[in-house]
C-alpha atoms as a PDB file:
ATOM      1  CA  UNK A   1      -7.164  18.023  -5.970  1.00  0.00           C
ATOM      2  CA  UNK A   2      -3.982  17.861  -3.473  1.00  0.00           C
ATOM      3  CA  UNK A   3      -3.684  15.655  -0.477  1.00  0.00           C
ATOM      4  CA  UNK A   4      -0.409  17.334   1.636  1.00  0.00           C
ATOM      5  CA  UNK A   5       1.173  14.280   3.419  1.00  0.00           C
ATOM      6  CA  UNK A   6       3.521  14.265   6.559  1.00  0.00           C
ATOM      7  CA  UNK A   7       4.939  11.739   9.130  1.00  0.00           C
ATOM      8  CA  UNK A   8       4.381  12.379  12.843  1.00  0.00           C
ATOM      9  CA  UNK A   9       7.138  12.021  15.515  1.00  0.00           C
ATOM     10  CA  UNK A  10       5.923   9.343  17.212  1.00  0.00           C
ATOM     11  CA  UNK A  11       6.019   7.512  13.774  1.00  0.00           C
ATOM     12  CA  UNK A  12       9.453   8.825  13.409  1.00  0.00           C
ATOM     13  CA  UNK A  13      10.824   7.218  16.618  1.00  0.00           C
ATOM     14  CA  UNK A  14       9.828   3.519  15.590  1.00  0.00           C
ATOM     15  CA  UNK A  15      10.642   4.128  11.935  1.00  0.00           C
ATOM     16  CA  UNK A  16      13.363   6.967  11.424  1.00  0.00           C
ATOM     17  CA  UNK A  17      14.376   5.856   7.856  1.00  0.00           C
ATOM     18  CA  UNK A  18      11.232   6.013   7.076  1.00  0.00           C
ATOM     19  CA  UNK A  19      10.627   7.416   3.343  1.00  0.00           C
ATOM     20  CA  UNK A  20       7.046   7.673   1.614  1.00  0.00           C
ATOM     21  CA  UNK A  21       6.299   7.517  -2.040  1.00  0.00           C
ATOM     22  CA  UNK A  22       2.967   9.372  -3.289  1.00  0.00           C
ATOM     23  CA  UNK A  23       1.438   9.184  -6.954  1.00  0.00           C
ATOM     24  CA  UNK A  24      -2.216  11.043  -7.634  1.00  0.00           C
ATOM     25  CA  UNK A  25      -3.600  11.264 -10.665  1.00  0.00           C
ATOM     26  CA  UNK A  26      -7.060  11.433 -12.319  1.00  0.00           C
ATOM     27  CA  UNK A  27      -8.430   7.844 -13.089  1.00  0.00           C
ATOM     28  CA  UNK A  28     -12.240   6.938 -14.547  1.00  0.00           C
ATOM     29  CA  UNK A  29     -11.688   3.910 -14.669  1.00  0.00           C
ATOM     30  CA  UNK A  30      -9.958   2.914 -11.257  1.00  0.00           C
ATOM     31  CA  UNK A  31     -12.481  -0.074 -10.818  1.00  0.00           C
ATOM     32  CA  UNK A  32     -13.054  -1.682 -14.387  1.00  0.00           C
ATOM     33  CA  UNK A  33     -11.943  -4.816 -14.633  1.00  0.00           C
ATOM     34  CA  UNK A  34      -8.258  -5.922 -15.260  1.00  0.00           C
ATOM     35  CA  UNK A  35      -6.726  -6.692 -19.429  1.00  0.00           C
ATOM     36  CA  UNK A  36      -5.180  -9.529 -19.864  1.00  0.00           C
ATOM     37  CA  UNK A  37      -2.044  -8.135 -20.468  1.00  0.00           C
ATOM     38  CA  UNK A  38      -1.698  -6.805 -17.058  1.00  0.00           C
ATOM     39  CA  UNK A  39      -2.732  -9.868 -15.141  1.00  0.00           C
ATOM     40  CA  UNK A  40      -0.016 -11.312 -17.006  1.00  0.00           C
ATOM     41  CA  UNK A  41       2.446  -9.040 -15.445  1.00  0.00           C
ATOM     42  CA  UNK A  42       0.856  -9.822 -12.654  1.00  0.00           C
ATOM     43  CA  UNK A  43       1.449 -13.516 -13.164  1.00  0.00           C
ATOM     44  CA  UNK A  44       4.982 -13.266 -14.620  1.00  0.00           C
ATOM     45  CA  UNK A  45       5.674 -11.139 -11.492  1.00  0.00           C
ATOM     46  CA  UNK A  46       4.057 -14.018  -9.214  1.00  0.00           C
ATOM     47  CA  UNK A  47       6.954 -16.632 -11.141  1.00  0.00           C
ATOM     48  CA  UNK A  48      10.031 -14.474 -10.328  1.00  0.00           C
ATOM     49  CA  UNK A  49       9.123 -14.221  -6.493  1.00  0.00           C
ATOM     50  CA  UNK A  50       8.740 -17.337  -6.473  1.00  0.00           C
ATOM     51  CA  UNK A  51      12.314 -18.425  -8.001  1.00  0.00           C
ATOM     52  CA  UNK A  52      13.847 -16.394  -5.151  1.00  0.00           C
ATOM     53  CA  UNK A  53      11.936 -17.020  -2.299  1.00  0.00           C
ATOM     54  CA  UNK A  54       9.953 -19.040  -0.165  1.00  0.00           C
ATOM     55  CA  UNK A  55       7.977 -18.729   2.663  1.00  0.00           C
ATOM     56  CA  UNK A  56      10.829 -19.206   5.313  1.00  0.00           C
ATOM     57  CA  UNK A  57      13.453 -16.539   3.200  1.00  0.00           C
ATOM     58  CA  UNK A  58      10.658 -13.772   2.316  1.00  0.00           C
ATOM     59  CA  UNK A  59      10.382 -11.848   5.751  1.00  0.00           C
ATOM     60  CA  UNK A  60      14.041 -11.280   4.882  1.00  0.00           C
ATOM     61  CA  UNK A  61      13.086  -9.397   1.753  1.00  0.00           C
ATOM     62  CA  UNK A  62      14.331  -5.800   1.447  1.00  0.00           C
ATOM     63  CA  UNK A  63      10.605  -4.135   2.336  1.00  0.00           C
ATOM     64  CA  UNK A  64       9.266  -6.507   4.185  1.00  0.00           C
ATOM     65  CA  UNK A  65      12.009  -6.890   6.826  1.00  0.00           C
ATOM     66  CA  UNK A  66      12.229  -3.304   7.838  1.00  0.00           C
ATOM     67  CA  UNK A  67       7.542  -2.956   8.010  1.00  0.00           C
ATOM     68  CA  UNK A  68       8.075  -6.045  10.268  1.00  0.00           C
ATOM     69  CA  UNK A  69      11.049  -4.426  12.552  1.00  0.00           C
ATOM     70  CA  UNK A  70       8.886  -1.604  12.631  1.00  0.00           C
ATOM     71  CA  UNK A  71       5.890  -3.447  13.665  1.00  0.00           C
ATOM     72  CA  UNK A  72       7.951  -5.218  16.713  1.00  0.00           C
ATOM     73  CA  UNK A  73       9.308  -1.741  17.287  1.00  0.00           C
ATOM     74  CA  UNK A  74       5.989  -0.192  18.130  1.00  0.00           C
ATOM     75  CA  UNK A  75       4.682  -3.414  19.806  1.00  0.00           C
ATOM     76  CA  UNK A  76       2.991  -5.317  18.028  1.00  0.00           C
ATOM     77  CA  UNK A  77       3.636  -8.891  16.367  1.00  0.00           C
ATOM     78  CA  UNK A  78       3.861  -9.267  12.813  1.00  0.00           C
ATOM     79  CA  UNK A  79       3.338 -12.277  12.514  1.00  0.00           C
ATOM     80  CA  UNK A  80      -0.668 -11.855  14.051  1.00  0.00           C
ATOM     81  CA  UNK A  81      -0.700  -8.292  12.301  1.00  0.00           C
ATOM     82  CA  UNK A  82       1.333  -9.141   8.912  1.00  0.00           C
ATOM     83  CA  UNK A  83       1.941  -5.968   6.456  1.00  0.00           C
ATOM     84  CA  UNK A  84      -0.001  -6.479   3.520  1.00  0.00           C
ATOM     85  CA  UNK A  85       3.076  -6.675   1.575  1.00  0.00           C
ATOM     86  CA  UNK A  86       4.249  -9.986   3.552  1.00  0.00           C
ATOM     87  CA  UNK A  87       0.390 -11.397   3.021  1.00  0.00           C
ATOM     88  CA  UNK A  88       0.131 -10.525  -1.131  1.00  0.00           C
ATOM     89  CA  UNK A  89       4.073 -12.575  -1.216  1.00  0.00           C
ATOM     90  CA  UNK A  90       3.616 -15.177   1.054  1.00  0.00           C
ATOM     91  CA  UNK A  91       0.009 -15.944  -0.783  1.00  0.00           C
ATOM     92  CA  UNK A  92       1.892 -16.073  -4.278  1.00  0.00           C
ATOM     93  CA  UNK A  93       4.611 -18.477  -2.596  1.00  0.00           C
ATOM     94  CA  UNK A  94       2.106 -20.928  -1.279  1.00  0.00           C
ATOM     95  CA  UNK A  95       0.609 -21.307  -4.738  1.00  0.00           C
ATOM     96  CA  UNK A  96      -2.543 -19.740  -3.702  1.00  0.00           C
ATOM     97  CA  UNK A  97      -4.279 -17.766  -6.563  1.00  0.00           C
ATOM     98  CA  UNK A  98      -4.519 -14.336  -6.542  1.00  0.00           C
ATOM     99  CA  UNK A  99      -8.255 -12.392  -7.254  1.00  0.00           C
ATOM    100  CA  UNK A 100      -8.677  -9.866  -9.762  1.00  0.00           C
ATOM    101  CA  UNK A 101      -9.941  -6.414  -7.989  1.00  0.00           C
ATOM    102  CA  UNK A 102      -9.702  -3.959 -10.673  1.00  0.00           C
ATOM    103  CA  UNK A 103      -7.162  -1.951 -12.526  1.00  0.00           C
ATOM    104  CA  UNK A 104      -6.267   0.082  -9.848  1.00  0.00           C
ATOM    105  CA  UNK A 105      -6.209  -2.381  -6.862  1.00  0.00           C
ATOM    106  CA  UNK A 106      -4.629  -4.657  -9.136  1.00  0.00           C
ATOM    107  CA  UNK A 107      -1.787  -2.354  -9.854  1.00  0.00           C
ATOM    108  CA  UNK A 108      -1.419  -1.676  -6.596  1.00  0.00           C
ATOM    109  CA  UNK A 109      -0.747  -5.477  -5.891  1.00  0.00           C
ATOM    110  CA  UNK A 110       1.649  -5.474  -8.579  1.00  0.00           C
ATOM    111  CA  UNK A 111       4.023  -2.717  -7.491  1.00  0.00           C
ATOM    112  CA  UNK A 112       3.751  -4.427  -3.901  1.00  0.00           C
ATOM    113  CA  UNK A 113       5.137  -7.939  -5.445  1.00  0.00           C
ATOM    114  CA  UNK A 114       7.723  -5.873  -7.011  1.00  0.00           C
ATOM    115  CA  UNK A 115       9.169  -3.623  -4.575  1.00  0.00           C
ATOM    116  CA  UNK A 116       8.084  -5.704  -1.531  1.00  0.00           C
ATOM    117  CA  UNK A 117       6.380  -2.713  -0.049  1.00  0.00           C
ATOM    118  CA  UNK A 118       3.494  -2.483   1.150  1.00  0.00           C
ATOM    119  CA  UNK A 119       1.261  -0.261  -1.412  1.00  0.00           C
ATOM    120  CA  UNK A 120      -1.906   1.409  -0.587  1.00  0.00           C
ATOM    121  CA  UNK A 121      -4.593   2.361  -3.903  1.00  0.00           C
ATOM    122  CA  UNK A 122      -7.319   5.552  -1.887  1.00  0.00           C
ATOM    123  CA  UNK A 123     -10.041   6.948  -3.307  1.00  0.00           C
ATOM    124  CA  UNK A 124      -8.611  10.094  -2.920  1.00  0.00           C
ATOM    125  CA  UNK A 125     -11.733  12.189  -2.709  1.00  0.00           C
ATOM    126  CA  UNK A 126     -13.111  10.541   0.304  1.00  0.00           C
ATOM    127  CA  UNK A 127      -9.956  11.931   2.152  1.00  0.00           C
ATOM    128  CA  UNK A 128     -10.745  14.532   4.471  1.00  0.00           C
ATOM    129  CA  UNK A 129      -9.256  17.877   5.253  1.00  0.00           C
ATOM    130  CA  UNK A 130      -6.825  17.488   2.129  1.00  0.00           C
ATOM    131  CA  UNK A 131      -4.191  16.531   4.756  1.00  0.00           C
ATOM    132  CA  UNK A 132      -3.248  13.092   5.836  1.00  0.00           C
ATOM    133  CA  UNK A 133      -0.641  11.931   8.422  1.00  0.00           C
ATOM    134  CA  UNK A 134       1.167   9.359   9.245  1.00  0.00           C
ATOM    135  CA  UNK A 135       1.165   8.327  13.029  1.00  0.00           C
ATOM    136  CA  UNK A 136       0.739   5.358  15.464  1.00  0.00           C
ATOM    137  CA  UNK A 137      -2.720   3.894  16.025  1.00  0.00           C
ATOM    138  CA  UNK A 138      -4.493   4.744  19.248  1.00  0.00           C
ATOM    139  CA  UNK A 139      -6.224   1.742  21.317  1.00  0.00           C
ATOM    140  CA  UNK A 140     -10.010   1.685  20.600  1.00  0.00           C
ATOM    141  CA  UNK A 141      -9.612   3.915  17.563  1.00  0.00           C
ATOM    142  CA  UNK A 142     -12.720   2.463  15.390  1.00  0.00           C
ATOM    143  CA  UNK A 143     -11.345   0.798  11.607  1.00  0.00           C
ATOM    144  CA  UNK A 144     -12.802  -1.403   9.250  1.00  0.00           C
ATOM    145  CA  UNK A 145     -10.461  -3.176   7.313  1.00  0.00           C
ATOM    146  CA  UNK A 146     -10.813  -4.557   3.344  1.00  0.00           C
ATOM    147  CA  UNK A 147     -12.237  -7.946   4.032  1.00  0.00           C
ATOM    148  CA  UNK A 148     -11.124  -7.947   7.197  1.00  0.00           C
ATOM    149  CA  UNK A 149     -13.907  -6.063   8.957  1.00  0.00           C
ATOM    150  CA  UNK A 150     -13.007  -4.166  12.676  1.00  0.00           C
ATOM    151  CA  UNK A 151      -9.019  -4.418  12.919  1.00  0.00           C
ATOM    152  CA  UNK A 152      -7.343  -3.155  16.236  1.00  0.00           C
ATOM    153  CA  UNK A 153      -5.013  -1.189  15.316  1.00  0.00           C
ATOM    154  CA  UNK A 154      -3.406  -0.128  18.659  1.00  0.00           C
ATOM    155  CA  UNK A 155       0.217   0.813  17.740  1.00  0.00           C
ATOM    156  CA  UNK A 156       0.051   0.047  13.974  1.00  0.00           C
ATOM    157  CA  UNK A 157       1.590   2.656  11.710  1.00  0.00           C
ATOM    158  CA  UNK A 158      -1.999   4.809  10.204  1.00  0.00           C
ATOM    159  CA  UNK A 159      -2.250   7.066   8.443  1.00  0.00           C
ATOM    160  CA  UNK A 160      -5.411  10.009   9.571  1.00  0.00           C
ATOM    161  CA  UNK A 161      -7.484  12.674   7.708  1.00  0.00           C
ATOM    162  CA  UNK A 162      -9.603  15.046   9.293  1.00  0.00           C
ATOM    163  CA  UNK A 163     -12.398  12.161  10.490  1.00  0.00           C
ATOM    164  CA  UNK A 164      -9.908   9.802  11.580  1.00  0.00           C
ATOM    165  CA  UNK A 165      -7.809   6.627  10.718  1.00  0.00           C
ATOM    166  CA  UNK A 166      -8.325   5.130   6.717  1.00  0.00           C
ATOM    167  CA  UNK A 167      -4.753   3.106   5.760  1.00  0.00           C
ATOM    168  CA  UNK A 168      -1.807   0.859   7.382  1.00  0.00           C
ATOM    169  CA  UNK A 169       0.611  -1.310   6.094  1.00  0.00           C
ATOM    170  CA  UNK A 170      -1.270  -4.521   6.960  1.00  0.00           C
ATOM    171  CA  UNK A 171      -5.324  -3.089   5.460  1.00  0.00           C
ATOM    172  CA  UNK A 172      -6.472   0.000   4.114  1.00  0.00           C
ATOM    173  CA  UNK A 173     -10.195   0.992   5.165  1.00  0.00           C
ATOM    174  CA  UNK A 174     -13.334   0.350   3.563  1.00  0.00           C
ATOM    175  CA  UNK A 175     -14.042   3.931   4.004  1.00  0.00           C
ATOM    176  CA  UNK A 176     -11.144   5.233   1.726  1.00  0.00           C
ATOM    177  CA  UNK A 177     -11.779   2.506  -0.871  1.00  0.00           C
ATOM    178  CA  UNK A 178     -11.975   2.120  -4.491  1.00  0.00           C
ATOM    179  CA  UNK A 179     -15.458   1.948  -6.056  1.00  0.00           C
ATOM    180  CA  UNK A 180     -17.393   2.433  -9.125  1.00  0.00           C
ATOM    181  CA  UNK A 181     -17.787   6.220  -8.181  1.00  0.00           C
ATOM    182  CA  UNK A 182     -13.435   6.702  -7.983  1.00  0.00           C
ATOM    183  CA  UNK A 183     -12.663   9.269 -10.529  1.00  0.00           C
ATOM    184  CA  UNK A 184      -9.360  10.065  -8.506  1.00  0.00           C
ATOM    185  CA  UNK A 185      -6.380   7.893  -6.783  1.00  0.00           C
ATOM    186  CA  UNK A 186      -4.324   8.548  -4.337  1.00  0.00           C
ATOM    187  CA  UNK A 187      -1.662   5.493  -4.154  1.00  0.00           C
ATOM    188  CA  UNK A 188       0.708   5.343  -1.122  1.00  0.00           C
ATOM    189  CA  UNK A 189       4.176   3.188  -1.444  1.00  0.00           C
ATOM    190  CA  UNK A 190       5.694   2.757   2.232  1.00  0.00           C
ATOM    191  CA  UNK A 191       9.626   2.394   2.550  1.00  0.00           C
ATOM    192  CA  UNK A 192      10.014   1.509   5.446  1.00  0.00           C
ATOM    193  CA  UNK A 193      13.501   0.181   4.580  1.00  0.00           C
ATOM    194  CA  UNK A 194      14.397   4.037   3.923  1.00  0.00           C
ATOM    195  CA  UNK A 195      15.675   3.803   0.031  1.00  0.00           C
ATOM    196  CA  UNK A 196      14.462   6.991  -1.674  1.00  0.00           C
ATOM    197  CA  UNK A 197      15.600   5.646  -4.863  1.00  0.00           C
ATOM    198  CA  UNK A 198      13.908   2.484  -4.862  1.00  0.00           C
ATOM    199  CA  UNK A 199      10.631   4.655  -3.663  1.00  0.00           C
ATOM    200  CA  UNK A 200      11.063   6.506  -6.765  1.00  0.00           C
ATOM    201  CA  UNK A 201      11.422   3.820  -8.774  1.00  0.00           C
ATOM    202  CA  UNK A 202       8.149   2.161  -7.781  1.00  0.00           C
ATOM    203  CA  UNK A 203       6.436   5.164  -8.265  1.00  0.00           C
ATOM    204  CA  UNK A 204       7.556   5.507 -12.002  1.00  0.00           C
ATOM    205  CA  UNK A 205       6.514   1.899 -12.435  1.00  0.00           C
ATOM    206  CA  UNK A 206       3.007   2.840 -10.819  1.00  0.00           C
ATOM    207  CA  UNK A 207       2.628   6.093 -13.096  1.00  0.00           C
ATOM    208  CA  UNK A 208       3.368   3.696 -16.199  1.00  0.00           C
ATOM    209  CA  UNK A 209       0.576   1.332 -15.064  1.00  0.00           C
ATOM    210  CA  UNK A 210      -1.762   4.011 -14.519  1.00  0.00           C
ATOM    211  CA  UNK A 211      -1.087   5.489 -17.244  1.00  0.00           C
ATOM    212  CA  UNK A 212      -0.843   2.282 -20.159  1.00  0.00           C
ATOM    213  CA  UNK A 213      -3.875   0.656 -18.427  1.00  0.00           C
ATOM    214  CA  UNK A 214      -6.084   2.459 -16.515  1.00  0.00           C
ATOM    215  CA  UNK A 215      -5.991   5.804 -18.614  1.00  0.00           C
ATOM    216  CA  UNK A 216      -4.797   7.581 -15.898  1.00  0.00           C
ATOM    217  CA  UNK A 217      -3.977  11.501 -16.540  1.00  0.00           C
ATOM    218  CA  UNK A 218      -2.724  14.372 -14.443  1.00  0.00           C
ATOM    219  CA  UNK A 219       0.183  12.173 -12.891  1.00  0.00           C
ATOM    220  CA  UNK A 220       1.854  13.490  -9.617  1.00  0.00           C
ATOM    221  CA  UNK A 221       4.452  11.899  -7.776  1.00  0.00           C
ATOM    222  CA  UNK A 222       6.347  12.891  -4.527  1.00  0.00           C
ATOM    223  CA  UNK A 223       8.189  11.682  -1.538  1.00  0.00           C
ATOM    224  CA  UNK A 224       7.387  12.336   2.480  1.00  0.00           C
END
């Protein structure tokens, strides 16, 4: 299947340099559990952020600055609403553990701890329309957030398919998520901070994971 992806204007005018990074593929086994080789990445990733930040320096990290200017830009605080990106890092740096998902999910961690993006791992099939855009959430516009349950989302980047609102930089929706049933992904890396390059890079890295540990197959990447 293809998902086309675009970014609105009003998206544009709090986030011009805005570039997006897309990878679907074909992936059985999106939700089995994590190898222990991977969570060691994982960990070994965890030990370098921590060598060159802490909690004070990290919102000053190349990824994580530019989702937060964003978020002030469109009005909202993001320190209350903090991009998933800042939450995975700042977790790590306060010697919390992290939890084992699932191959996919836990990828999608990994690649966030490395490029300091915020990544989002979709069930691609429960994406409607085959179209998906990037806009600015609308106030009362209904979303239940990953273990978060109903998150306002009034003036948070979203991206919307045909029935409505299903990722942002701080949650992605339980209705878009990985399950048992997942047999394809649709993985979303948000540059915020504009580099094409370094979007290109992550995706590479995420096609390598994919592809080394969760059997992934039909690999596409592009930008938006």
């Amino acid at each position: 299947m293809t998902i086309s992806l675009s970014v609105s204007t009003a998206l544009r005018r709090v986030a011009p340099e805005f570039v997006g990074g897309a990878l679907m593929c074909d992936c059985v086994t999106a939700s089995s559990p994590t190898p222990p080789p991977l969570w060691e990445m994982i960990t070994q990733e965890s030990q370098a952020l921590r060598r060159e930040y802490d909690v004070l320096s990290l919102r000053r990290r190349k990824g994580i600055l530019e989702t937060r200017e964003t978020y002030r830009r469109a009005g909202l605080d993001p320190s209350r609403y903090r991009p998933s990106c800042e939450q995975l890092a700042r977790r790590v740096l306060q010697g919390k553990s992290l939890f084992s998902v699932g191959v996919a999910v836990d990828i999608g961690n990994l690649v966030s701890l490395r490029t300091g993006c915020s990544v989002g791992v979709i069930d691609a099939e429960r994406v409607a329309g085959g179209r998906a855009v990037l806009g600015i959430g609308r106030d009362d516009e209904p979303y239940e957030a990953i273990g978060r349950g109903l998150l306002h989302i009034l003036n948070m980047p979203v991206y919307r398919d045909a029935i409505g609102a299903f990722a942002t930089p701080t949650s992605d929706s339980v209705r878009t998520s990985i399950t048992a049933h997942t047999r394809c992904l649709l993985v979303l890396l948000n540059g915020y901070h504009g580099d094409s390059s370094a979007i290109r890079s992550g995706l590479d890295f995420t096609a390598e994971l994919l592809k080394q540990y969760g059997a992934a197959t039909n690999i596409r990447t592009f930008l938006y």
